[in-house]
PDB file of N, CA and C in Angstrom:
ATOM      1  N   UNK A   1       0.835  -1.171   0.000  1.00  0.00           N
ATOM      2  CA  UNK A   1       0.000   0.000   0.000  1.00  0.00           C
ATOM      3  C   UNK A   1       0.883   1.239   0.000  1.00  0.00           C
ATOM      4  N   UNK A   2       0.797   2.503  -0.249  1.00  0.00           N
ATOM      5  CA  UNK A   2       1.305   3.509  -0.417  1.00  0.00           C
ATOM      6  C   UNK A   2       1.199   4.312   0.636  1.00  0.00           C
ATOM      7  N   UNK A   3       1.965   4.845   1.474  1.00  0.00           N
ATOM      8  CA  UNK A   3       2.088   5.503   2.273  1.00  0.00           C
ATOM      9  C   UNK A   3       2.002   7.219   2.411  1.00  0.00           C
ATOM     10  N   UNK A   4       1.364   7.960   3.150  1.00  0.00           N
ATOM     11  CA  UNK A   4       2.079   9.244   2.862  1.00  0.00           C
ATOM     12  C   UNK A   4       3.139   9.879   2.310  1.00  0.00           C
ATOM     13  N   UNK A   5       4.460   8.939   3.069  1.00  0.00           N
ATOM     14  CA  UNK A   5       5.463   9.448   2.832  1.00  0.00           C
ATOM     15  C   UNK A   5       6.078   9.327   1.744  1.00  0.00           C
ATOM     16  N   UNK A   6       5.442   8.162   0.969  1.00  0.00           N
ATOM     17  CA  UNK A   6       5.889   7.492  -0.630  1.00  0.00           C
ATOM     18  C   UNK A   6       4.536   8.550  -1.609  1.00  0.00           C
ATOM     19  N   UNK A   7       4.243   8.980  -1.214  1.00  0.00           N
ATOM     20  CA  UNK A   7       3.347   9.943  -1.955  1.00  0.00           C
ATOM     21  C   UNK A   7       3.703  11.248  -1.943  1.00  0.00           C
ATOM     22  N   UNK A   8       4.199  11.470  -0.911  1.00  0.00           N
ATOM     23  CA  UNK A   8       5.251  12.926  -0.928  1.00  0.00           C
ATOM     24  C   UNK A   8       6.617  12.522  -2.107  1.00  0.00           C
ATOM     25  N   UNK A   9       6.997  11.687  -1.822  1.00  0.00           N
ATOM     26  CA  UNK A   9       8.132  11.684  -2.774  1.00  0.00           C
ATOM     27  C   UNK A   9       7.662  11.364  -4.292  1.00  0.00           C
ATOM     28  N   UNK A  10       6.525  10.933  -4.382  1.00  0.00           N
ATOM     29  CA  UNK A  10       6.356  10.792  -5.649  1.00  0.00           C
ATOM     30  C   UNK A  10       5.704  12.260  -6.528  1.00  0.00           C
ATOM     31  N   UNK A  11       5.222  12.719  -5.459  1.00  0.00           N
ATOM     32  CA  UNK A  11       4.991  14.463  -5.984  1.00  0.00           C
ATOM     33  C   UNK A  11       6.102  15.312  -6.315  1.00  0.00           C
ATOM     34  N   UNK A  12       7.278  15.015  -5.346  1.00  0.00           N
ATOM     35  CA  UNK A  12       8.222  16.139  -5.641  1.00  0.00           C
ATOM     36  C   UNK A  12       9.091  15.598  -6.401  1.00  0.00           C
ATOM     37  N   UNK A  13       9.205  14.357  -7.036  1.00  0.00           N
ATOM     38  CA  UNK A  13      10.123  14.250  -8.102  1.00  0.00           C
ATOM     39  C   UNK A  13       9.694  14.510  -9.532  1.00  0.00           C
ATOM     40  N   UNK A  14      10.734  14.835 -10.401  1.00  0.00           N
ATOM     41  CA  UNK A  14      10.484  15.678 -11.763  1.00  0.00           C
ATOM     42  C   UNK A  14      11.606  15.423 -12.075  1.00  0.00           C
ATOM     43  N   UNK A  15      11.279  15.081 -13.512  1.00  0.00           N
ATOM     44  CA  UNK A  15      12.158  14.757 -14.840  1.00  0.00           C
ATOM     45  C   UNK A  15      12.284  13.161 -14.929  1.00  0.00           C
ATOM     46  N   UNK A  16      12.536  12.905 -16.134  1.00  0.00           N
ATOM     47  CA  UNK A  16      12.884  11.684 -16.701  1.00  0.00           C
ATOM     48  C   UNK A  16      13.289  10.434 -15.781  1.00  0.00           C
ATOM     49  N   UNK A  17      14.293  10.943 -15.049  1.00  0.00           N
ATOM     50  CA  UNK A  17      15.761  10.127 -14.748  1.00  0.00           C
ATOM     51  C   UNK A  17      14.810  10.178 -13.266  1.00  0.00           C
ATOM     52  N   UNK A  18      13.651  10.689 -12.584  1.00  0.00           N
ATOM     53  CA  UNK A  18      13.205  10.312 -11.387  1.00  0.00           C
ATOM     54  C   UNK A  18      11.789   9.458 -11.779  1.00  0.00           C
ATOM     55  N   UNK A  19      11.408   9.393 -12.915  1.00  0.00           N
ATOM     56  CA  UNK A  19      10.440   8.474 -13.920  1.00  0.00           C
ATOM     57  C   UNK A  19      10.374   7.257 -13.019  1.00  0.00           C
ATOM     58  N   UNK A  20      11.600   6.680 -13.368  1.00  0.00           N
ATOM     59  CA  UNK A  20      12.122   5.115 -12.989  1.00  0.00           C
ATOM     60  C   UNK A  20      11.842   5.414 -11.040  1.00  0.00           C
ATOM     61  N   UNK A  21      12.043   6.451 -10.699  1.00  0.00           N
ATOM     62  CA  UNK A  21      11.831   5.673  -8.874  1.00  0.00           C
ATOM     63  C   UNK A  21      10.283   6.121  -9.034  1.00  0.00           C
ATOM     64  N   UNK A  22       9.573   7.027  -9.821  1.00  0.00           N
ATOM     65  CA  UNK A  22       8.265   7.265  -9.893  1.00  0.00           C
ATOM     66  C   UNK A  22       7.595   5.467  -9.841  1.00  0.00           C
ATOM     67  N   UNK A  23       7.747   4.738 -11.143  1.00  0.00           N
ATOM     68  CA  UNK A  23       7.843   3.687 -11.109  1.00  0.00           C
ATOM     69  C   UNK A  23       8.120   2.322  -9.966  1.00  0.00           C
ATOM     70  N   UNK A  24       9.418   2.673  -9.696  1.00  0.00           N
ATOM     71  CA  UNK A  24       9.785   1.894  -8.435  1.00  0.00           C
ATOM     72  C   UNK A  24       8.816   1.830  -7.559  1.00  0.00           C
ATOM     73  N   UNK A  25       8.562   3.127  -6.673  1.00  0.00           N
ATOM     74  CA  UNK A  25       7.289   3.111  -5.707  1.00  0.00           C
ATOM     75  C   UNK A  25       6.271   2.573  -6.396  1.00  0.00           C
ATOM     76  N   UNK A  26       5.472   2.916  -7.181  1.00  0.00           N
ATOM     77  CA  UNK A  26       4.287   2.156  -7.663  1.00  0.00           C
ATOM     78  C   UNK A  26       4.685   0.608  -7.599  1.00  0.00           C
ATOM     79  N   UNK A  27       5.313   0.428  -8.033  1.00  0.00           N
ATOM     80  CA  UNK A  27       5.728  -1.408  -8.107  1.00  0.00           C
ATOM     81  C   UNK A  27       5.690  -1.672  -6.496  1.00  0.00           C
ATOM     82  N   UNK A  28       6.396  -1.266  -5.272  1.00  0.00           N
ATOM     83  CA  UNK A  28       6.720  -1.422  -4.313  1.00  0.00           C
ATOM     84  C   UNK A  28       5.145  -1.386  -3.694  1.00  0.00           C
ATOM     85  N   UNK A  29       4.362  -0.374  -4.122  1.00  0.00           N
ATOM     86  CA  UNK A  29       2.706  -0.308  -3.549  1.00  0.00           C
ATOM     87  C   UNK A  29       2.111  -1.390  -3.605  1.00  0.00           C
ATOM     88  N   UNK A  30       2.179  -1.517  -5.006  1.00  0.00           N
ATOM     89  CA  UNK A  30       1.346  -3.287  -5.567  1.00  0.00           C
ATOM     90  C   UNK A  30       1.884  -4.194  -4.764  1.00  0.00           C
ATOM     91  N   UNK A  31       3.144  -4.369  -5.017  1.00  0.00           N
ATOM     92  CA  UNK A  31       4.058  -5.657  -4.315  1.00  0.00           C
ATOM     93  C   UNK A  31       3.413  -5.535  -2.470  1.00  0.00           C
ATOM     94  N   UNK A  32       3.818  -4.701  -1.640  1.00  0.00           N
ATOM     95  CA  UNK A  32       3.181  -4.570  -0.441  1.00  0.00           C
ATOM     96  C   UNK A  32       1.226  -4.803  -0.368  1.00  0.00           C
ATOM     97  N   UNK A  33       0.733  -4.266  -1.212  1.00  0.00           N
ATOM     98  CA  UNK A  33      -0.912  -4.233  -1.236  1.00  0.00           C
ATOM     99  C   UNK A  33      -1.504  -5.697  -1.563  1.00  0.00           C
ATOM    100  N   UNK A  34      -0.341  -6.263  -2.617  1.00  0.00           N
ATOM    101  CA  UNK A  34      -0.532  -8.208  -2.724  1.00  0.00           C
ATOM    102  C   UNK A  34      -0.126  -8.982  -1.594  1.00  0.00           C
ATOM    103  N   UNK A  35       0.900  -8.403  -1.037  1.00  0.00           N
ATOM    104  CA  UNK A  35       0.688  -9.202   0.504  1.00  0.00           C
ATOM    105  C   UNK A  35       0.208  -8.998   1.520  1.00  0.00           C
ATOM    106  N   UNK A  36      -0.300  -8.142   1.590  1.00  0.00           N
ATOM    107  CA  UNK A  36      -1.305  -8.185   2.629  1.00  0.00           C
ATOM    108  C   UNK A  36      -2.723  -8.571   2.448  1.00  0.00           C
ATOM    109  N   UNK A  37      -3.136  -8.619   1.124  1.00  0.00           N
ATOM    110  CA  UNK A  37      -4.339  -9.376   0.616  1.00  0.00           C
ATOM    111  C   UNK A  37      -3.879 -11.119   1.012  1.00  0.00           C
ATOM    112  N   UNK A  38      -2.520 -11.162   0.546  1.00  0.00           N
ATOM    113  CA  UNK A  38      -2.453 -12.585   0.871  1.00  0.00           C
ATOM    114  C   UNK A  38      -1.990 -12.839   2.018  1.00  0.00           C
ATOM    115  N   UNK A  39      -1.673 -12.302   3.156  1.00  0.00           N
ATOM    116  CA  UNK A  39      -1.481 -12.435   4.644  1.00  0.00           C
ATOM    117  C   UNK A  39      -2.947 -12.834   4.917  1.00  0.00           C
ATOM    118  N   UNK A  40      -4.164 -11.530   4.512  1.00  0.00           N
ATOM    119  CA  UNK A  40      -5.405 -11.535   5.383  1.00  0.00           C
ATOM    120  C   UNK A  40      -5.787 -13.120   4.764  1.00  0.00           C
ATOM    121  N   UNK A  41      -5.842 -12.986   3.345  1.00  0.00           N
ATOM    122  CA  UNK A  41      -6.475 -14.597   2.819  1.00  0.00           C
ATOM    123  C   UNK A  41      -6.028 -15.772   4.052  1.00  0.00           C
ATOM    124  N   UNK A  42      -4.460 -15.937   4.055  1.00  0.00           N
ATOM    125  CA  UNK A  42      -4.034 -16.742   4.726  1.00  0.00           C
ATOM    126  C   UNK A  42      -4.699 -16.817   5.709  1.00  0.00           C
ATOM    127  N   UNK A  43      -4.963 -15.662   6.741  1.00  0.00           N
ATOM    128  CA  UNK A  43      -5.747 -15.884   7.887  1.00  0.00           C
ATOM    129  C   UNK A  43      -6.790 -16.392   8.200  1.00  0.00           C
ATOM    130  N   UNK A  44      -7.595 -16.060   7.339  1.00  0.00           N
ATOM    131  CA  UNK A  44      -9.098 -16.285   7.063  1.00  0.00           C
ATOM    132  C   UNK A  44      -9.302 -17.485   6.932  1.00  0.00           C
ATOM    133  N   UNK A  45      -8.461 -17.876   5.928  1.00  0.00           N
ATOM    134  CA  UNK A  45      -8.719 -19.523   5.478  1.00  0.00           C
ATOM    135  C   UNK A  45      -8.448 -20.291   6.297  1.00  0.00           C
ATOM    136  N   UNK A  46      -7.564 -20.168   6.983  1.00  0.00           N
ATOM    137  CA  UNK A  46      -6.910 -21.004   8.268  1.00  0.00           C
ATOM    138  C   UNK A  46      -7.468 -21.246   9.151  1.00  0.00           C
ATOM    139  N   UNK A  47      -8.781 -20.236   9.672  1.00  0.00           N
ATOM    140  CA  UNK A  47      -9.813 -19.564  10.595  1.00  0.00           C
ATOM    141  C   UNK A  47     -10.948 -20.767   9.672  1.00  0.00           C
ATOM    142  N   UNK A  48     -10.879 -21.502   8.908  1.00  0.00           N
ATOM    143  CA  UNK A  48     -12.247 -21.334   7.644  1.00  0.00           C
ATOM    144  C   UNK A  48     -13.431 -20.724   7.769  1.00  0.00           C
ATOM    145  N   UNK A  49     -12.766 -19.166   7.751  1.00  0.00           N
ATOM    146  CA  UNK A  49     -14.000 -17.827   7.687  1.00  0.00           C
ATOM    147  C   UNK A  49     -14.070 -17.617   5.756  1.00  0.00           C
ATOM    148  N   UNK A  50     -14.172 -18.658   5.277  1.00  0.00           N
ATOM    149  CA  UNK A  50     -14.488 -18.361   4.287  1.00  0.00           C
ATOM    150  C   UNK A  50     -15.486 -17.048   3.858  1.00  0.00           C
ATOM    151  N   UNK A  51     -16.435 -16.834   4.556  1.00  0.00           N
ATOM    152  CA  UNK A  51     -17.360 -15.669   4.301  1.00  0.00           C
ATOM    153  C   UNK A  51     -16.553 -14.191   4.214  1.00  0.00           C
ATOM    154  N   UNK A  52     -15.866 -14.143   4.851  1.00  0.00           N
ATOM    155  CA  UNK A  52     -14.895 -12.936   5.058  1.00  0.00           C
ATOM    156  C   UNK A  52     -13.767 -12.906   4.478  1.00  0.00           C
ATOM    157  N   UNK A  53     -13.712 -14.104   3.528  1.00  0.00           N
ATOM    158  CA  UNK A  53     -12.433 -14.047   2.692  1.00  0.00           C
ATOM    159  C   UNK A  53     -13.108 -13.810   1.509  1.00  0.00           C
ATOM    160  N   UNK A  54     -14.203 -14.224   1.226  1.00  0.00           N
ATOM    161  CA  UNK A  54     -15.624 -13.657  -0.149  1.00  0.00           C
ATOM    162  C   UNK A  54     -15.653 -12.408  -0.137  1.00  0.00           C
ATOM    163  N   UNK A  55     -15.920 -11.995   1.219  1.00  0.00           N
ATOM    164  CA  UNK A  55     -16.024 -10.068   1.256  1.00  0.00           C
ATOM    165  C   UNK A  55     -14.954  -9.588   1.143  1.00  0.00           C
ATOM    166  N   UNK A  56     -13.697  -9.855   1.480  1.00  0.00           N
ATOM    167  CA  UNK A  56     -12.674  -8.846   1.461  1.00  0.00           C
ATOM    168  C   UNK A  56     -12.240  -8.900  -0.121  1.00  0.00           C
ATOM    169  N   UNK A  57     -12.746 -10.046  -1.051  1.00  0.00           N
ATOM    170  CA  UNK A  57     -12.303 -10.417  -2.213  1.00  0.00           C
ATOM    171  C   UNK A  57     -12.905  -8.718  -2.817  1.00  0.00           C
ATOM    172  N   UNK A  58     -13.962  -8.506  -2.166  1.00  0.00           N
ATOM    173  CA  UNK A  58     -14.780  -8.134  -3.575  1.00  0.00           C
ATOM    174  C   UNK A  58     -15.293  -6.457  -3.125  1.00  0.00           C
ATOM    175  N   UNK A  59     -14.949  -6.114  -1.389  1.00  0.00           N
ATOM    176  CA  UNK A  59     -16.006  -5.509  -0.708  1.00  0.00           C
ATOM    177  C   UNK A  59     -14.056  -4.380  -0.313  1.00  0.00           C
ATOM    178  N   UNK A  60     -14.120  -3.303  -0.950  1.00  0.00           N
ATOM    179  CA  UNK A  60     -12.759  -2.458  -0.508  1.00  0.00           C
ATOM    180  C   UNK A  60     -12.749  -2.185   1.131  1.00  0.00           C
ATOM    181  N   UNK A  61     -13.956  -1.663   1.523  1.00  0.00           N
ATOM    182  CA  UNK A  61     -14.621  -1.210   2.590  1.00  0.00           C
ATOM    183  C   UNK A  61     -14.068  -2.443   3.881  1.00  0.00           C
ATOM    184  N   UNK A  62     -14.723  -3.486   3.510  1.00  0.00           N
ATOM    185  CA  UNK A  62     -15.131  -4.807   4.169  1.00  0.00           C
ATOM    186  C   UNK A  62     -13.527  -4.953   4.756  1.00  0.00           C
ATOM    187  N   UNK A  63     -12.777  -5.123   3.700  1.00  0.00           N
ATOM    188  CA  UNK A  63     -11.220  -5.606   3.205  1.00  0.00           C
ATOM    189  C   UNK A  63     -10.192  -5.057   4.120  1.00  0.00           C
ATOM    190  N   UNK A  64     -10.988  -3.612   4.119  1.00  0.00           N
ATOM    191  CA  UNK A  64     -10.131  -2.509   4.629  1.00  0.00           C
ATOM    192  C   UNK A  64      -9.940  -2.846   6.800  1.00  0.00           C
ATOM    193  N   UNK A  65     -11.474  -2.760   6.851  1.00  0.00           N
ATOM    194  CA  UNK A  65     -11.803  -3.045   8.309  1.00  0.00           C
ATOM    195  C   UNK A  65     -10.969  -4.475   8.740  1.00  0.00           C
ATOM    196  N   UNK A  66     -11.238  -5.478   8.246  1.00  0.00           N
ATOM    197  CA  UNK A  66     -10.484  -7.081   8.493  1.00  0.00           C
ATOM    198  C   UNK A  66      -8.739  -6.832   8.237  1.00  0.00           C
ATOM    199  N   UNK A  67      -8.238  -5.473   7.497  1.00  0.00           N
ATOM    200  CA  UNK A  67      -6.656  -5.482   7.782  1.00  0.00           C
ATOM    201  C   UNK A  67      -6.741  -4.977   8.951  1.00  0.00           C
ATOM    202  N   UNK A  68      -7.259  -3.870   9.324  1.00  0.00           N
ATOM    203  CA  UNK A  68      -7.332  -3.186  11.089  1.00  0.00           C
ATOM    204  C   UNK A  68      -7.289  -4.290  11.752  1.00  0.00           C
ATOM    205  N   UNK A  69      -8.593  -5.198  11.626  1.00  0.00           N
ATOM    206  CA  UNK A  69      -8.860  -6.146  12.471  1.00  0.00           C
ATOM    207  C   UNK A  69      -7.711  -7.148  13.340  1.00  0.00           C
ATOM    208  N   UNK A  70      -6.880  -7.786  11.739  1.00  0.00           N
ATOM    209  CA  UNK A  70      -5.490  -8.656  12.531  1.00  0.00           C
ATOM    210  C   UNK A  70      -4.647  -8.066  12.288  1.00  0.00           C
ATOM    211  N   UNK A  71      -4.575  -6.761  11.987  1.00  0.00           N
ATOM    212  CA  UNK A  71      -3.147  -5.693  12.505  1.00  0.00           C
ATOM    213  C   UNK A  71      -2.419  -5.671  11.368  1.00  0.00           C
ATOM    214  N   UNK A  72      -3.134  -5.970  10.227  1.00  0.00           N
ATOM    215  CA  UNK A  72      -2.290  -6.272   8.434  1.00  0.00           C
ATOM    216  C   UNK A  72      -1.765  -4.747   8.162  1.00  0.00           C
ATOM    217  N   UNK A  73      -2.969  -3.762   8.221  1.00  0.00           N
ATOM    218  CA  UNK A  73      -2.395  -2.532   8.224  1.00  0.00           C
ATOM    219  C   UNK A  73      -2.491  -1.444   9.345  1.00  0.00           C
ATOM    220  N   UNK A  74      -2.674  -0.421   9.797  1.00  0.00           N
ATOM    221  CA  UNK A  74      -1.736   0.522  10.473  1.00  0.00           C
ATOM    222  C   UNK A  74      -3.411   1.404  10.585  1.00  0.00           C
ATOM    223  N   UNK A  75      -3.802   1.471  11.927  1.00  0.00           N
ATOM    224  CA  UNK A  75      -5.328   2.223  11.564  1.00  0.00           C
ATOM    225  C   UNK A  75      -4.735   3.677  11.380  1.00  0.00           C
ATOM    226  N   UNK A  76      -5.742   4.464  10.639  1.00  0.00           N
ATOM    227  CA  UNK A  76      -5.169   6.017  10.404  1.00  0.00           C
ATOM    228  C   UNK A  76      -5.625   7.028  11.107  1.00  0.00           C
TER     229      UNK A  76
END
């Protein structure tokens, strides 16, 4: 997921040659935002809360509350 602070830096860089870490962070967002989808999955399934692994599939909202829940992400 993308952080404040990776969003500040992606505002204040400019030109070409800062393109590529423009890039970098985005890759680094996805890469972090896929594991924690697959941390919570892991949990869930393990739990067989299948129902809550249906909602977080599909529900941003739902998804969002169940990372708070087992501490996947950082409440704001």
């Amino acid at each position: 997921m993308l952080h404040f602070s990776t969003i500040g830096v992606i505002i204040s860089l400019r030109g070409g040659e800062n393109m590529t870490k423009v890039g970098e962070l985005i890759q680094k967002g996805r890469e972090e935002g896929e594991n924690a989808l697959g941390k919570l999955m892991d949990i869930l399934l393990s739990k067989g809360d299948v129902a809550n692994a249906k909602l977080a599939a599909t529900d941003e909202k739902a998804r969002k509350e169940l990372y708070r829940k087992y501490g996947i992400i950082e409440k704001p």
